[in-house]
C-alpha atoms as a PDB file:
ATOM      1  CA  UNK A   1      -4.452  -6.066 -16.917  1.00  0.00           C
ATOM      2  CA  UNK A   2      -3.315  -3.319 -14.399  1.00  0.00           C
ATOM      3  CA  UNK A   3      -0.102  -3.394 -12.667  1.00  0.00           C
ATOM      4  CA  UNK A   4       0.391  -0.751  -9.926  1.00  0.00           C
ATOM      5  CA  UNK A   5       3.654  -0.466  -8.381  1.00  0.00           C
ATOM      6  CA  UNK A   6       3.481   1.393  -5.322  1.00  0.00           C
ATOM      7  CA  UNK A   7       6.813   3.671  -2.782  1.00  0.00           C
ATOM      8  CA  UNK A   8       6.609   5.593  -0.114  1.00  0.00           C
ATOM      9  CA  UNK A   9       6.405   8.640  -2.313  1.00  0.00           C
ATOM     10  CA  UNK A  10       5.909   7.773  -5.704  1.00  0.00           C
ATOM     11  CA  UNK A  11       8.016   8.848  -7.744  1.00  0.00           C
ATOM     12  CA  UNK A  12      12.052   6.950  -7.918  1.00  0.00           C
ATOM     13  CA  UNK A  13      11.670   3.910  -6.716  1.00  0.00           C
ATOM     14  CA  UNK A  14       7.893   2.776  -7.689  1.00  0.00           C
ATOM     15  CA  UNK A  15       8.883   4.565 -11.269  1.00  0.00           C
ATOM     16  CA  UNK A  16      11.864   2.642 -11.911  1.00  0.00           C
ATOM     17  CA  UNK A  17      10.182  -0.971 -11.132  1.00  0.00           C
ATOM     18  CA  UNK A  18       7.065   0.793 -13.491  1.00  0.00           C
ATOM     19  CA  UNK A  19       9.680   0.479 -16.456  1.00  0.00           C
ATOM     20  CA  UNK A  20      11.359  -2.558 -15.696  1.00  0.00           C
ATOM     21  CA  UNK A  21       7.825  -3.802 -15.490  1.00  0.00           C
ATOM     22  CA  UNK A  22       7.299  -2.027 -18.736  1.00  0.00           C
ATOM     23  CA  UNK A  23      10.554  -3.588 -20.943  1.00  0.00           C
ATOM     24  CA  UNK A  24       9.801  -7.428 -18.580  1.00  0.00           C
ATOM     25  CA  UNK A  25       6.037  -7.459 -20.274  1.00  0.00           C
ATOM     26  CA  UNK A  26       7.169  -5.697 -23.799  1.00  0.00           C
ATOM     27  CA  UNK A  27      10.015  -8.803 -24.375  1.00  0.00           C
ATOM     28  CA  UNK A  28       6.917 -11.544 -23.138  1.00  0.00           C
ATOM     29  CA  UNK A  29       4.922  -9.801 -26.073  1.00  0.00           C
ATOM     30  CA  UNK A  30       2.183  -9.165 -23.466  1.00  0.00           C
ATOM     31  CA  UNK A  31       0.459  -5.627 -22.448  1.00  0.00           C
ATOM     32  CA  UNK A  32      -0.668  -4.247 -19.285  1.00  0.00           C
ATOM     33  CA  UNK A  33      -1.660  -0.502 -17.852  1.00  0.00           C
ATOM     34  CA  UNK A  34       1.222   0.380 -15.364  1.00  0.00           C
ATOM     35  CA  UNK A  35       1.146   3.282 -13.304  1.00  0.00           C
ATOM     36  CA  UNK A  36       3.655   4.225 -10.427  1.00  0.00           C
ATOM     37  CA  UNK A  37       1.771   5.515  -7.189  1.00  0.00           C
ATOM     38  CA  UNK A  38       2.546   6.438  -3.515  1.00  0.00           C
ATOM     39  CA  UNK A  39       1.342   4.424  -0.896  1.00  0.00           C
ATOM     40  CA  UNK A  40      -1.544   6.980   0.137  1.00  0.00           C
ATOM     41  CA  UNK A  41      -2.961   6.705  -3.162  1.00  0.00           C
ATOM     42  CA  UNK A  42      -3.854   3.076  -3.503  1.00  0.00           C
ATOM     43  CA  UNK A  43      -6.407   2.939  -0.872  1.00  0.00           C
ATOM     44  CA  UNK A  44     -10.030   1.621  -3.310  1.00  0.00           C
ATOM     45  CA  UNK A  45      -8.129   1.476  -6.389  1.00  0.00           C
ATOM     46  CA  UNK A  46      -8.760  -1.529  -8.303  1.00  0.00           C
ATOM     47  CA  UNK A  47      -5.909  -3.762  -9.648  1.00  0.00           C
ATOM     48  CA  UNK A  48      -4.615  -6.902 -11.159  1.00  0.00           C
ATOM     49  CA  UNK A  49      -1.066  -6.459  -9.197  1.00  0.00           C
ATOM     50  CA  UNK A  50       0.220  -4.626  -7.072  1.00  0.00           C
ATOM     51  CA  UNK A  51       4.458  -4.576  -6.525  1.00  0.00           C
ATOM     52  CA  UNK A  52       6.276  -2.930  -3.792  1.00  0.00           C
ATOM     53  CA  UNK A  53       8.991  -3.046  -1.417  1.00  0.00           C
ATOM     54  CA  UNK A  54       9.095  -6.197   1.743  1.00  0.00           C
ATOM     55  CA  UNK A  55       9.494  -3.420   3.805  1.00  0.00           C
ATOM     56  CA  UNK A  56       6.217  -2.042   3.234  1.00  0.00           C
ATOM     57  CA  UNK A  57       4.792  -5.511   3.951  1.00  0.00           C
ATOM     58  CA  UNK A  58       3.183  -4.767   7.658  1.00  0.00           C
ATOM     59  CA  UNK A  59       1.846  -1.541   6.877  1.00  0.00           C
ATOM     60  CA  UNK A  60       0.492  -2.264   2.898  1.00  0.00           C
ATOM     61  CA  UNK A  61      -2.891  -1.724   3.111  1.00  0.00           C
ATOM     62  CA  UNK A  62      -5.560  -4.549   1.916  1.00  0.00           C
ATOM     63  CA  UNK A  63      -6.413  -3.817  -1.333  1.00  0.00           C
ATOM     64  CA  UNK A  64      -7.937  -7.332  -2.529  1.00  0.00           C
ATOM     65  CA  UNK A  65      -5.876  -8.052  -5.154  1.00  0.00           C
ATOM     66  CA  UNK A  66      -1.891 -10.411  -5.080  1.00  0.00           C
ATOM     67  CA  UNK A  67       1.157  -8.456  -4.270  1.00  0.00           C
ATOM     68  CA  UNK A  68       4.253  -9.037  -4.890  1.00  0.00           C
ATOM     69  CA  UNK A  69       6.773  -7.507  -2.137  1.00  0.00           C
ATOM     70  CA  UNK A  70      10.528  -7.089  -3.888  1.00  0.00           C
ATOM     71  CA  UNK A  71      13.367  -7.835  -1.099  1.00  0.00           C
ATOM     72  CA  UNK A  72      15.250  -5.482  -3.532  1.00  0.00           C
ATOM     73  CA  UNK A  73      13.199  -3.153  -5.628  1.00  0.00           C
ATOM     74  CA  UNK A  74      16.285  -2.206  -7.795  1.00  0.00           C
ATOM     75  CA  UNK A  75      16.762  -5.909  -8.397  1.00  0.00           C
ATOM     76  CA  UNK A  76      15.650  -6.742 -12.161  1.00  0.00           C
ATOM     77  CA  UNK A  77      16.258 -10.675 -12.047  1.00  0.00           C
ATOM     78  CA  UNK A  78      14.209 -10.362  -8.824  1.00  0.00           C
ATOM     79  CA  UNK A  79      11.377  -8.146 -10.390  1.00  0.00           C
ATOM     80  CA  UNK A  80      11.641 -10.481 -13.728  1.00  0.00           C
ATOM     81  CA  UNK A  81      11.515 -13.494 -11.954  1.00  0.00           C
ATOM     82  CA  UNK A  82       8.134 -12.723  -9.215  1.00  0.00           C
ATOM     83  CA  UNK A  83       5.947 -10.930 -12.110  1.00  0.00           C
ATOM     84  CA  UNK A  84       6.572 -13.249 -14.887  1.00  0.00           C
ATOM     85  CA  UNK A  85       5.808 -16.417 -12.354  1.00  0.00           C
ATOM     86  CA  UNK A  86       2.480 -14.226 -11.892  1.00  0.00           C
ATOM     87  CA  UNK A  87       1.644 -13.678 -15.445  1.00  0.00           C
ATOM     88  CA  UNK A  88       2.257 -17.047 -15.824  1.00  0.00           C
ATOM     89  CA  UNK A  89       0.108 -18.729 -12.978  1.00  0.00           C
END
């Protein structure tokens, strides 16, 4: 599985859901490649999941896979709660 979360930039917000992400999949004893990326770099890539921020909602580009958008990406009962419903659909 490949979770990609995705920030304007790339770096301190996407990172910091990356390792919630990380320590949310390592206590469900489950693995997946996570990577942090800026918007500009997802275009083609191929994923399981994408997670970013609602706010990038109406300009996310399509990228054929779910995504989750986080009301509050430094939220980690939020970020717990929308990818372990996914890993568990």
């Amino acid at each position: 599985m490949k979770i990609i979360t995705v920030c304007g930039m790339g770096f301190g917000t996407s990172l910091m859901v990356k390792m919630t992400i990380d320590d949310i999949l390592k206590e469900l004893g489950k693995q997946a490649d996570t990577q942090a990326m800026d918007m500009g770099s997802i275009k083609g890539l191929d994923a399981d999941l994408f997670v970013t921020s609602k706010e990038m909602e109406n300009s996310f580009p399509e990228v054929g896979a779910p995504v989750i958008f986080l009301e509050n990406m430094t939220n980690k009962a939020e970020i717990r709660e929308k990818v372990t419903a996914f890993l568990n659909r």
